[in-house]
Protein backbone atom coordinates (compact mmCIF):
# COMPACT_ATOMS: atom_id res chain seq x y z
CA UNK A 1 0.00 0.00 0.00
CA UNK A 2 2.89 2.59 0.68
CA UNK A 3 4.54 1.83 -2.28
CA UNK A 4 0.95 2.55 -4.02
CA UNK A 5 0.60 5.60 -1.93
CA UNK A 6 4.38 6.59 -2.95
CA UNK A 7 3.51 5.96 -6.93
CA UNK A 8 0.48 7.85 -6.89
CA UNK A 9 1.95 10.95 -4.98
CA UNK A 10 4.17 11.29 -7.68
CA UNK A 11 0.94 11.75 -9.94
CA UNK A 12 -1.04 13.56 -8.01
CA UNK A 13 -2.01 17.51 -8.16
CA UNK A 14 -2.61 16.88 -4.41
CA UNK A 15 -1.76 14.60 -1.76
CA UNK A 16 -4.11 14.50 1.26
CA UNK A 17 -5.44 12.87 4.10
CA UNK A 18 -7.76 13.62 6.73
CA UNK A 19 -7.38 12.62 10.68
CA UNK A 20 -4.61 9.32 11.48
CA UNK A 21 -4.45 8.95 7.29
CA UNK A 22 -1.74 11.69 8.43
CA UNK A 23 0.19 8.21 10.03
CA UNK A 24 -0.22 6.69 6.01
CA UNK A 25 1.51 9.81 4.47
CA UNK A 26 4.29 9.68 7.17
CA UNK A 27 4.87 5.91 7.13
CA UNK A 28 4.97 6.34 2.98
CA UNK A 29 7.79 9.12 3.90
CA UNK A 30 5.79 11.70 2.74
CA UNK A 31 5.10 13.56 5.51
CA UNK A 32 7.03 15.51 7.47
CA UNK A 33 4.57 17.85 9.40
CA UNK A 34 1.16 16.73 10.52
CA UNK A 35 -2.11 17.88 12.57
CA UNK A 36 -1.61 16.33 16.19
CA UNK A 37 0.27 14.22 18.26
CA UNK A 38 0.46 10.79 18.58
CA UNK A 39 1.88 10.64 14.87
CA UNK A 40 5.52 11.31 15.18
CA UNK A 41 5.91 7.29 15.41
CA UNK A 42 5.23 7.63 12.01
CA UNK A 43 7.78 10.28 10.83
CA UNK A 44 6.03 12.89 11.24
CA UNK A 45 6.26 16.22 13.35
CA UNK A 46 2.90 17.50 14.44
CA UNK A 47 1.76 20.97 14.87
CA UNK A 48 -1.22 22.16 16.18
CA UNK A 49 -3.01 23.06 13.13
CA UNK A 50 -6.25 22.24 11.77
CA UNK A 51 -4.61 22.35 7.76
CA UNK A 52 -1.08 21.67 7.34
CA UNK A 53 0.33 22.71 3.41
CA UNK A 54 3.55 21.03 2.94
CA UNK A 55 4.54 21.42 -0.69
CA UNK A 56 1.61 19.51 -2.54
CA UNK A 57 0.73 17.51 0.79
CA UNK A 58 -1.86 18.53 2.53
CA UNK A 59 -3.39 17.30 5.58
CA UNK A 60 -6.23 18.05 8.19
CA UNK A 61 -7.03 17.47 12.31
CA UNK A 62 -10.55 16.19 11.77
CA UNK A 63 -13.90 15.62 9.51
CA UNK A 64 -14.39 19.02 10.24
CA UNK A 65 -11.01 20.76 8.61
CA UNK A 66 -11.69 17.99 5.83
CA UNK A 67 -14.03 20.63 4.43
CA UNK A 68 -11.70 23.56 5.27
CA UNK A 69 -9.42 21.83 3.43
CA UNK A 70 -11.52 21.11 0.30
CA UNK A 71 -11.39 24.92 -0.50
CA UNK A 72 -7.46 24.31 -1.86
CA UNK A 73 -9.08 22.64 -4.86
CA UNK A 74 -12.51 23.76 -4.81
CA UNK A 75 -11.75 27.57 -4.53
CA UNK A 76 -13.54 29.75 -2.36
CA UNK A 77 -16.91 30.47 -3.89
CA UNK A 78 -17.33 26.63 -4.23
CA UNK A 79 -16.24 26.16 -0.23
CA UNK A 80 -18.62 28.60 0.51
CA UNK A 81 -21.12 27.53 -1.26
CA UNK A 82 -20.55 23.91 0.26
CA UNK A 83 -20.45 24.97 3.36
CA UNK A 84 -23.92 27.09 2.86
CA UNK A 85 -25.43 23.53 1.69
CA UNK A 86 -24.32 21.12 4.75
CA UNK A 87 -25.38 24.50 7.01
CA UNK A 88 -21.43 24.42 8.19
CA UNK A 89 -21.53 26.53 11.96
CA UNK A 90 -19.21 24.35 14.29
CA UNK A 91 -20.03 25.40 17.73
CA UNK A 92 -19.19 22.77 19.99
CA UNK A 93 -20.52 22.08 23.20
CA UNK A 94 -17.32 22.15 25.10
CA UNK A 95 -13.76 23.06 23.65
CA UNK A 96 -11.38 20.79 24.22
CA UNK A 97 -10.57 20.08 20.45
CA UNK A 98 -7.00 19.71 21.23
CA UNK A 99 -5.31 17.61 24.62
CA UNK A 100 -4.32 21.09 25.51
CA UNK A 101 -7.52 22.37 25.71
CA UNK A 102 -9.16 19.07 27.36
CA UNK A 103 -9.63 18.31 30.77
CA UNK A 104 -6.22 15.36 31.75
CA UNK A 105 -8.68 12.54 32.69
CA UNK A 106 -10.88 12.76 29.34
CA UNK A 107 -7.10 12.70 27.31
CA UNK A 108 -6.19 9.91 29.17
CA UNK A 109 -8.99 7.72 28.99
CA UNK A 110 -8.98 8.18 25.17
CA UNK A 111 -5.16 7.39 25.76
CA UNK A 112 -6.77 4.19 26.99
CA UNK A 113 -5.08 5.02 30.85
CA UNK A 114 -6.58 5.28 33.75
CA UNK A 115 -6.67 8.67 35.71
C-alpha cells in the first residue's frame, strides 16, 4: 500500500489525508509535518493546526477541517457555497478540540489510561 501511496503521490495535483491517514503519508515518507500528536511514530512532526500545506501535501485534524481543506481545490466560492449547503456553523458544546484544551482525565482515557 505505501509503495501505491508513494507511486500515486508522484501523480497527483494533491496529496491528502484527513485525521490518522496523516500516520499513512508519514509511514509512505511523505510527511514531514502533521495535525496532532500521537503521529511522530510515524515520521512525522505534528503541529497544532487544523490544515497543514507542505509542498503539494496537505493534511487536516478532523472531519471538520476535511471541508476547510476542500477549499485548496474547490476555490472559495465553491467552499462557501458547500459549506452554505451542509449549514457548516461548528459550535461545539465544550472546547477541548486539542489535549491542551481538554480536561487530563478525558485525554487519558482516550489514551486508553486510567486517571
Amino acid at each position: 500500500m505505501l509503495t501505491r501511496l508513494r507511486s500515486a503521490h508522484k501523480r497527483s495535483r494533491w496529496t491528502t489525508s484527513v485525521c490518522w491517514g496523516s500516520a499513512v503519508l508519514g509511514a509512505a515518507g511523505l510527511r514531514e509535518t502533521v495535525a496532532r500528536d500521537g503521529l511522530a511514530q510515524y515520521g512525522a512532526r505534528p503541529v497544532d493546526e487544523r490544515v497543514v500545506i507542505s509542498g503539494k501535501v496537505v493534511t487536516s485534524a478532523g472531519v471538520s477541517a476535511g471541508i476547510d481543506m476542500a477549499a485548496l481545490e474547490a476555490g472559495t466560492a465553491v467552499a462557501q457555497q458547500i459549506q452554505l449547503l451542509i449549514e457548516y456553523d461548528p459550535q461545539p458544546p465544550f472546547d477541548v478540540r486539542s489535549p491542551d484544551k481538554a480536561p487530563a482525565e478525558v485525554v487519558d482515557q482516550l489514551r486508553g489510561r486510567r486517571a
